[in-house]
Protein backbone atom coordinates (compact mmCIF):
# COMPACT_ATOMS: atom_id res chain seq x y z
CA UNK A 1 9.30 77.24 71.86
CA UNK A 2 11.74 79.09 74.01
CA UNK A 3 15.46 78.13 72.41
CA UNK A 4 17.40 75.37 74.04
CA UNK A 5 19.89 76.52 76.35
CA UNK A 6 23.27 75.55 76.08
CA UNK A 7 24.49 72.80 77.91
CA UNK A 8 28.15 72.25 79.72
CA UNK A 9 30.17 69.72 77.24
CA UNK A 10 32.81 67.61 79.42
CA UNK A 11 36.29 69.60 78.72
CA UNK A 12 39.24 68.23 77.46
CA UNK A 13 41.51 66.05 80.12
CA UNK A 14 44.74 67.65 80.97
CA UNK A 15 46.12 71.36 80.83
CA UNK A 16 45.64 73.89 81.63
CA UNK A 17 41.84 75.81 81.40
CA UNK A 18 41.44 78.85 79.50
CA UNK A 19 38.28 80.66 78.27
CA UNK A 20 37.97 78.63 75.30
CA UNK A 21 37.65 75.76 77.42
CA UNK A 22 35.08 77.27 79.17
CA UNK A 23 33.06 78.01 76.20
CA UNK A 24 33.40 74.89 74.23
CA UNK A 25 32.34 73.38 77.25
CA UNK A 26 28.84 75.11 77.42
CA UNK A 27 28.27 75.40 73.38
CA UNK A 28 28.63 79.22 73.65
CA UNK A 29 31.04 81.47 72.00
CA UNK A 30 34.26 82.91 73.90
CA UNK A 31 32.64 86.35 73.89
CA UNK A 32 30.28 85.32 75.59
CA UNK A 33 32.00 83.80 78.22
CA UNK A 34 34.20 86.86 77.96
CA UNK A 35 31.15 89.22 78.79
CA UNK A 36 30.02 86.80 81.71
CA UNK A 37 33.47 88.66 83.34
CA UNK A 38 33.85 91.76 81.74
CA UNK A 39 29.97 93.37 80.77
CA UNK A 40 27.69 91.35 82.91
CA UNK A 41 25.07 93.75 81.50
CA UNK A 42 25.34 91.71 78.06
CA UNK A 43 23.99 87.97 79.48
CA UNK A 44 21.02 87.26 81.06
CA UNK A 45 21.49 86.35 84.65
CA UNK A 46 20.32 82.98 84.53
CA UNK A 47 23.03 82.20 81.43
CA UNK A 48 25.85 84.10 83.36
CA UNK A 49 24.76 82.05 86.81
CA UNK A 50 25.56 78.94 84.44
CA UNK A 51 29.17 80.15 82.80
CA UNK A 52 30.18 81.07 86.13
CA UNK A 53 29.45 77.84 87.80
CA UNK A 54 30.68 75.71 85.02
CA UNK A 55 34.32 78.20 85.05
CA UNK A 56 34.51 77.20 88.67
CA UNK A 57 33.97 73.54 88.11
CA UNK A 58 36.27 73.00 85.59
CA UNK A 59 38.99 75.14 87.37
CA UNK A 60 38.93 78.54 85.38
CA UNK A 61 40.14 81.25 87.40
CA UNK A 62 38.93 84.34 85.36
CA UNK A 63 40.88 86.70 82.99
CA UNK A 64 44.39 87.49 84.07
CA UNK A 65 44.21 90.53 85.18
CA UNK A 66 47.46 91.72 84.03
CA UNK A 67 46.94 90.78 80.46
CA UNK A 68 43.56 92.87 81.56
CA UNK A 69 45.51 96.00 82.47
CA UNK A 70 47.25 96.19 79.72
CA UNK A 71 44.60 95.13 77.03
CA UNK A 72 42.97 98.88 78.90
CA UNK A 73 46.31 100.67 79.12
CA UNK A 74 46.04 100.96 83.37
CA UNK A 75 47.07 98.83 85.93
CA UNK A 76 45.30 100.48 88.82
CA UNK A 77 48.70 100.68 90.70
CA UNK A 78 50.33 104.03 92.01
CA UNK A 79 53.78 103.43 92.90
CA UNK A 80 55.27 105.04 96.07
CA UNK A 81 58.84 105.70 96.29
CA UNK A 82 61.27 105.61 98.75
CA UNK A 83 64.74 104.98 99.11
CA UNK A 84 64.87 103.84 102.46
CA UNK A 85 64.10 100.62 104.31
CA UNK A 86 60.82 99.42 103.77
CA UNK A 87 59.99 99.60 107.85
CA UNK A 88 60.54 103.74 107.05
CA UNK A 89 56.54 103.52 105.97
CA UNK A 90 55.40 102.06 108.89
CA UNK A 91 57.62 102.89 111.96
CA UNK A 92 57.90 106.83 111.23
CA UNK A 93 54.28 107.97 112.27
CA UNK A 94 54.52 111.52 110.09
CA UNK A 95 55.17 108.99 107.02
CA UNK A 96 52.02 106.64 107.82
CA UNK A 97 49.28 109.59 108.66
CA UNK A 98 50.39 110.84 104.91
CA UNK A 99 50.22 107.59 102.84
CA UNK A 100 46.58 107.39 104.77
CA UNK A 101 45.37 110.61 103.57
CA UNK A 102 47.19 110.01 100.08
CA UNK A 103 45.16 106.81 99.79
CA UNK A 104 41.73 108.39 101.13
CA UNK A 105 42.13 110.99 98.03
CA UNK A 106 42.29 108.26 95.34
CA UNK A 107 40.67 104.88 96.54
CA UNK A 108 36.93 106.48 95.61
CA UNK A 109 38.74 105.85 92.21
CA UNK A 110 39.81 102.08 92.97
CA UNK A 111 43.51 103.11 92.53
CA UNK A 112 45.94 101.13 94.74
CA UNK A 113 49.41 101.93 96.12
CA UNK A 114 52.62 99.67 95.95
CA UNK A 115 55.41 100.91 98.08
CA UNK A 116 58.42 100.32 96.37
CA UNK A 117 61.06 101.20 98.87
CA UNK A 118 64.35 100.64 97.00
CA UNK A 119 67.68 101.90 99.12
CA UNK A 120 70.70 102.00 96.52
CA UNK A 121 68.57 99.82 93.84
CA UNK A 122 66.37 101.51 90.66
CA UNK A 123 65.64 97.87 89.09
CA UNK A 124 62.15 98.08 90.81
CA UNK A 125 61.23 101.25 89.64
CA UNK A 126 62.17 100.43 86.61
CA UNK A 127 60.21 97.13 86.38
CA UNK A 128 57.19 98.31 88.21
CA UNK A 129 53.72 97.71 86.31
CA UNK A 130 52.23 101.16 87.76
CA UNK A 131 50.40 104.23 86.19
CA UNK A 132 51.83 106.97 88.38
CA UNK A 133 54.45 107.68 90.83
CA UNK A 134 54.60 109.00 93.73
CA UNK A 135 58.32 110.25 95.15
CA UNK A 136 58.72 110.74 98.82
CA UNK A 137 62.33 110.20 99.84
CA UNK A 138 64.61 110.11 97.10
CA UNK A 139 68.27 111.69 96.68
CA UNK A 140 68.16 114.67 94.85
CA UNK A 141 71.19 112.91 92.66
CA UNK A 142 70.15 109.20 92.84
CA UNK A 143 69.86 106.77 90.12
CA UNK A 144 66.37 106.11 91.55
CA UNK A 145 65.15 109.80 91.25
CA UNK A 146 66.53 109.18 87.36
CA UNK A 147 64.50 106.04 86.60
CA UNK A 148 60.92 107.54 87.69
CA UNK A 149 61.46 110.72 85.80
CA UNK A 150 63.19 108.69 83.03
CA UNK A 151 59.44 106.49 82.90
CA UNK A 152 57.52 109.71 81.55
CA UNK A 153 54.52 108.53 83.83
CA UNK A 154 52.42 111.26 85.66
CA UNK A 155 54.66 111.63 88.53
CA UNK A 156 54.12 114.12 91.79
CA UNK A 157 57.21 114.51 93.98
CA UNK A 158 56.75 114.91 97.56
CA UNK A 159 59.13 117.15 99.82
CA UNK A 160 61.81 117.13 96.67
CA UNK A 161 62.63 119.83 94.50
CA UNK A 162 60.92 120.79 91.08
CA UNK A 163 61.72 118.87 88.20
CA UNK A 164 60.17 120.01 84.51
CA UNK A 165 59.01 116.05 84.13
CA UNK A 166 56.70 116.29 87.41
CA UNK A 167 54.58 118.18 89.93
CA UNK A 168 56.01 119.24 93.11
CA UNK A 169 53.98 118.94 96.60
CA UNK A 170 56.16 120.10 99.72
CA UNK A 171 55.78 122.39 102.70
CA UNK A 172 58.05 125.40 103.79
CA UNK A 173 60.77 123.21 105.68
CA UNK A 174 62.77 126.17 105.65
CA UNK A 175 60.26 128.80 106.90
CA UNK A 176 59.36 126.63 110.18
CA UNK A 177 63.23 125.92 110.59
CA UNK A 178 63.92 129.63 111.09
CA UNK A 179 61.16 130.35 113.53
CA UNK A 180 61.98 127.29 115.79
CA UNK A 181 65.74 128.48 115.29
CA UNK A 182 64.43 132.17 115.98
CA UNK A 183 62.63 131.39 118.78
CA UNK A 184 65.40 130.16 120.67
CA UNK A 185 67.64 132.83 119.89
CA UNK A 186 65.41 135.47 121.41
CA UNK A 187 64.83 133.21 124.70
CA UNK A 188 68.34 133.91 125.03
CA UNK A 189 70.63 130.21 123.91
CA UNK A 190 74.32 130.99 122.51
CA UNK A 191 74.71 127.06 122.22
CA UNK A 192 71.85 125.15 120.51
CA UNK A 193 72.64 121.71 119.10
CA UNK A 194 71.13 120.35 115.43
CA UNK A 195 69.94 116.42 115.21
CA UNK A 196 69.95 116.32 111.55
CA UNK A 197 67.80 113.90 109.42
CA UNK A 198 70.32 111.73 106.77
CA UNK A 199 72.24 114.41 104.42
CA UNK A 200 72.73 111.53 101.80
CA UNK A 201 72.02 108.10 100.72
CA UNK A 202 75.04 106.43 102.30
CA UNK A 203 73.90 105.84 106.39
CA UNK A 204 76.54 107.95 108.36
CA UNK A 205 76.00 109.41 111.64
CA UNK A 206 78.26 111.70 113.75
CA UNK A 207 79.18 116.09 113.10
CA UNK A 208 78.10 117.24 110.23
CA UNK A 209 81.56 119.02 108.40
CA UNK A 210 80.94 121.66 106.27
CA UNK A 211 82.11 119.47 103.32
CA UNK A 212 79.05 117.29 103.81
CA UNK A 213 76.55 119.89 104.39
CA UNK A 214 77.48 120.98 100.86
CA UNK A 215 77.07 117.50 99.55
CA UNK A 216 73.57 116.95 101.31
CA UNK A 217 71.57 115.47 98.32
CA UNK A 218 68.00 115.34 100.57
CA UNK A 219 66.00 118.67 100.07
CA UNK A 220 64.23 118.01 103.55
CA UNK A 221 67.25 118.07 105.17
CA UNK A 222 69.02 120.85 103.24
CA UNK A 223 65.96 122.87 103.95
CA UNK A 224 65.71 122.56 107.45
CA UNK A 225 69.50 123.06 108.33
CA UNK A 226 69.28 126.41 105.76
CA UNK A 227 66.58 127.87 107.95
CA UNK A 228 68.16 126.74 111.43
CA UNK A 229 70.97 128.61 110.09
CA UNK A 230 69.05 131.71 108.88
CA UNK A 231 67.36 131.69 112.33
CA UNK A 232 69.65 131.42 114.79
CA UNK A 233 71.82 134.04 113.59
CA UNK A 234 74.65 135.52 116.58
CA UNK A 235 74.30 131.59 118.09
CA UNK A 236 76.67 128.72 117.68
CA UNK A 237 74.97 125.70 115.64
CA UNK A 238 76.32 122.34 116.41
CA UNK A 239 74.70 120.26 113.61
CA UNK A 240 75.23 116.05 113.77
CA UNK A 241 73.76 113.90 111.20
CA UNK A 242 71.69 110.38 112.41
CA UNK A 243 72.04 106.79 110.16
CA UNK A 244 67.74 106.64 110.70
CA UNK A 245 64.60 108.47 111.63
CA UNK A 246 64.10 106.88 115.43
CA UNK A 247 63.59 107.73 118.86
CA UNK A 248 66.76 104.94 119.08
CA UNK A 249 69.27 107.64 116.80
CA UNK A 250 68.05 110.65 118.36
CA UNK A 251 68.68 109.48 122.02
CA UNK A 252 72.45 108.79 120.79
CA UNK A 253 73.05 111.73 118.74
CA UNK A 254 71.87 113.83 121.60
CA UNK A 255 74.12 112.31 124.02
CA UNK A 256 76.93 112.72 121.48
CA UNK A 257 76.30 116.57 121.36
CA UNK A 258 76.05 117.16 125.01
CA UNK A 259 79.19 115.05 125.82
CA UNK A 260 81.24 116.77 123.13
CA UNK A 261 79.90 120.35 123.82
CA UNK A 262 78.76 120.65 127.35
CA UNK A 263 77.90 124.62 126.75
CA UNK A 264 74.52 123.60 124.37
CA UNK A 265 71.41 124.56 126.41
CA UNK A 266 68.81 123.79 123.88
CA UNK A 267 68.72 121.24 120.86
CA UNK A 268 66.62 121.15 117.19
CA UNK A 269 65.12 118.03 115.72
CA UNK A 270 64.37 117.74 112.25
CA UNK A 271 61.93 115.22 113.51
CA UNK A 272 59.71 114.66 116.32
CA UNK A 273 60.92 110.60 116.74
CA UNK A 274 64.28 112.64 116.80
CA UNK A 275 63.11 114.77 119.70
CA UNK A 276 61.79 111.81 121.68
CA UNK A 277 64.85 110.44 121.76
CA UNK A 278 66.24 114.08 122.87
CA UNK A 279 64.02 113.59 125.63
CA UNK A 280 65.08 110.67 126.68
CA UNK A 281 68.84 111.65 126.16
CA UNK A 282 68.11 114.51 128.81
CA UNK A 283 66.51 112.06 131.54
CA UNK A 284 69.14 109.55 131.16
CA UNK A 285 71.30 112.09 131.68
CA UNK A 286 69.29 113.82 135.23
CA UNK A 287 68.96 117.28 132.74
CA UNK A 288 65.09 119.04 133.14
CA UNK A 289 63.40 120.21 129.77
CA UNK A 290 63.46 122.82 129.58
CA UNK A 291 64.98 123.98 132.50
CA UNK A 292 68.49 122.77 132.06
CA UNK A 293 67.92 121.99 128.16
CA UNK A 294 65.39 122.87 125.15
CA UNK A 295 64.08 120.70 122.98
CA UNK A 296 62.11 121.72 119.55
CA UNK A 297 60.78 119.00 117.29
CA UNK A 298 59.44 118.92 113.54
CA UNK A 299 56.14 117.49 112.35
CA UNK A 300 53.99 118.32 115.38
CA UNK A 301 52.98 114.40 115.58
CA UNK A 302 49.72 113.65 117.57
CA UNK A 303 51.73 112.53 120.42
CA UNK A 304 53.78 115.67 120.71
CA UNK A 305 51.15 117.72 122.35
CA UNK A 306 50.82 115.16 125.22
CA UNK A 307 54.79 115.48 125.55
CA UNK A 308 54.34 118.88 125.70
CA UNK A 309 56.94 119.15 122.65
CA UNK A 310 57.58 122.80 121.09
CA UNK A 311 57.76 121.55 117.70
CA UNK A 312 57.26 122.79 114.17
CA UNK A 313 53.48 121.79 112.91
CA UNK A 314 53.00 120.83 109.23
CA UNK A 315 50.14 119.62 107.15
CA UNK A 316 50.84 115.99 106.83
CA UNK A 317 47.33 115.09 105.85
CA UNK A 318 46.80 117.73 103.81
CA UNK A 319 49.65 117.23 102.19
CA UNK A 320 49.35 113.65 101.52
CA UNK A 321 45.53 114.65 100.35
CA UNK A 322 46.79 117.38 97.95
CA UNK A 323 49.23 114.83 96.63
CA UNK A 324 46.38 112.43 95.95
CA UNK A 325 43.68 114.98 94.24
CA UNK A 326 46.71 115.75 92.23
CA UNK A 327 47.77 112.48 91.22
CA UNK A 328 43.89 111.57 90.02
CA UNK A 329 43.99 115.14 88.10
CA UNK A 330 47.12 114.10 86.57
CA UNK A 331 45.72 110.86 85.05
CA UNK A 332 43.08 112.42 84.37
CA UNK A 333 44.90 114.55 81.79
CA UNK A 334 44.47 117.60 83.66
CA UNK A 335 47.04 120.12 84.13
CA UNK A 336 48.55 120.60 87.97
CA UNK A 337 50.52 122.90 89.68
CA UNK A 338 52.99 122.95 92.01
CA UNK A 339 52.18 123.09 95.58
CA UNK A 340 54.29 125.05 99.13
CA UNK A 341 51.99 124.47 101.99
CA UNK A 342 52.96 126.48 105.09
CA UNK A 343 54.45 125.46 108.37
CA UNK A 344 54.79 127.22 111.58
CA UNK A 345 56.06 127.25 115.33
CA UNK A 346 53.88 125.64 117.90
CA UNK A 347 55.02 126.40 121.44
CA UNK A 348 54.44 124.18 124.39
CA UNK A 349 56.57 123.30 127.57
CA UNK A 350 59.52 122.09 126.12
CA UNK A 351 61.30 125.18 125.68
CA UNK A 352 62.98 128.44 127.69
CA UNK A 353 65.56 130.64 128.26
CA UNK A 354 69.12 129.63 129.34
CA UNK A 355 68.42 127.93 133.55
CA UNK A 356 64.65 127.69 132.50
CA UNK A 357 63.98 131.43 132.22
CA UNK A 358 60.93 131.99 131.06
């Protein structure tokens, strides 16, 4: 005779169910009931059809699945870093086309990512249940920078600059800089106006004074005003600094520049939201672009070809899928090295000589 399958005892009344209530309910042992979740493979179907349905009637939920994670050592969790507002990830387009391709690279691998955006606060970083980090806007000098390098996790920072504890994935911010600075030099502009990305941590917007160009603590920015410098060598930079990455902050900055030097004929975004807003600054104010101003942006966004933006292209989804292939190799307990992919000038109809000279 085929043996007598075990049948579902009525549970305890009161409390709360756990697995051993599950299998003292069905006459079977808590490994099996275990397996019936964790190695199907183990059970015949029929038996695992039965533990299931008798879990769900008497209000078992499964295995935690954090006690899970760290019974195996993994949570599954990448976290991203940021330490700006939360929106950052969502309203700056550059910033959402690379967490996409970051999370194409690793979700073959059922790896998640949890954005922990944490402006002037580590405690989440600290606290995190993750297996990696990623760092893509962090202070060079912050306490949050400290507390993911301080975790020892595989970590790969993102448009920062090298650290012994971590890999490094960035682009030449400088290199594109200096031809977009270059370029308007040889059409001929004395005058060019800088809308600068944040310099530091603390929100401040207005000219940037030399003393705070020393301080800046963001590499992106740093970079970017270095190579503007390098580039438009013989012409007068008028650098101002913006309190957030919009089209809103760019508009006002720009106005700022033009009302306080009227001589600038041409103007460089560190981003291309910045450089909407430049555009927007020039037709509130009656100015053609480029004819009585030009504009150069930073990104080369899919939007900025239909604005007909000169703008400095890099390799957002490349970069965001380098990040990820290194991240997986990284867990993997593979070595990785650190990464420069290029930039480089992309002219369109947003920029000429002095009066629109072409």
């Amino acid at each position: 005779m085929p043996p007598a399958k075990p049948s579902a005892k009525a549970p305890p009344r009161g409390g709360r169910i756990t697995l051993r209530e599950v299998a003292r309910a069905l006459g079977v042992s808590v490994a099996t009931v275990s397996n019936a979740y964790n190695r199907p493979d183990q059970l015949s179907q029929d038996l695992r059809e039965r533990i299931l349905e008798t879990a769900q009637r008497l209000g078992y939920r499964g295995p935690d699945p954090l006690a899970r994670s760290l019974r195996r050592g993994r949570t599954g969790v990448v976290g991203v870093v940021y330490d700006a507002p939360l929106e950052y990830a969502f309203a700056d387009p550059a910033a959402a086309m690379f967490l996409g391709s970051v999370a194409h690279a690793i979700q073959e691998q059922a790896l998640n990512l949890l954005l922990l955006a944490s402006p002037g606060d580590a405690l989440p970083v600290r606290s995190a249940s993750v297996d990696a980090f990623i760092v893509y806007c962090a202070a060079e000098d912050s306490d949050l920078l400290s507390a993911v390098l301080d975790r020892g996790l595989p970590t790969v920072l993102v448009d920062q600059y090298a650290h012994p504890q971590a890999v490094q994935i960035g682009i030449d911010d400088a290199g594109g800089a200096r031809e977009a600075a270059r370029h308007l030099r040889d059409l001929g502009h004395a005058h060019i106006g800088v809308v600068c990305l944040e310099l530091g941590p603390e929100r401040h917007s207005g000219p940037v004074t030399p003393e705070r160009e020393r301080a800046t603590s963001y590499r992106t920015t740093a970079e970017r005003l270095l190579g503007y410098r390098t580039g438009a060598q013989g012409a007068a930079l008028y650098p101002v600094e913006t309190e957030q990455n919009t089209p809103q902050e760019g508009e006002l900055r720009t106005l700022d520049l033009l009302a306080a030097h009227p001589q600038i004929t041409a103007v460089l975004c560190m981003s291309d939201v910045l450089a909407q807003g430049a555009l927007r600054a020039a037709q509130g104010l009656g100015r053609s672009v480029p004819g009585d101003l030009s504009i150069i942006g930073y990104d080369d966004l899919p939007s900025s070809s239909a604005l007909g933006l000169t703008t400095v292209w890099q390799p957002t989804a490349d970069k965001g899928r380098h990040v990820g292939e290194t991240l997986l190799s990284l867990l993997g307990g593979a070595p990785a090295e650190n990464v420069t992919l290029p930039t480089r000038l992309v002219v369109r109809g947003s920029t000429a000589g002095p009066g629109g000279a072409r």
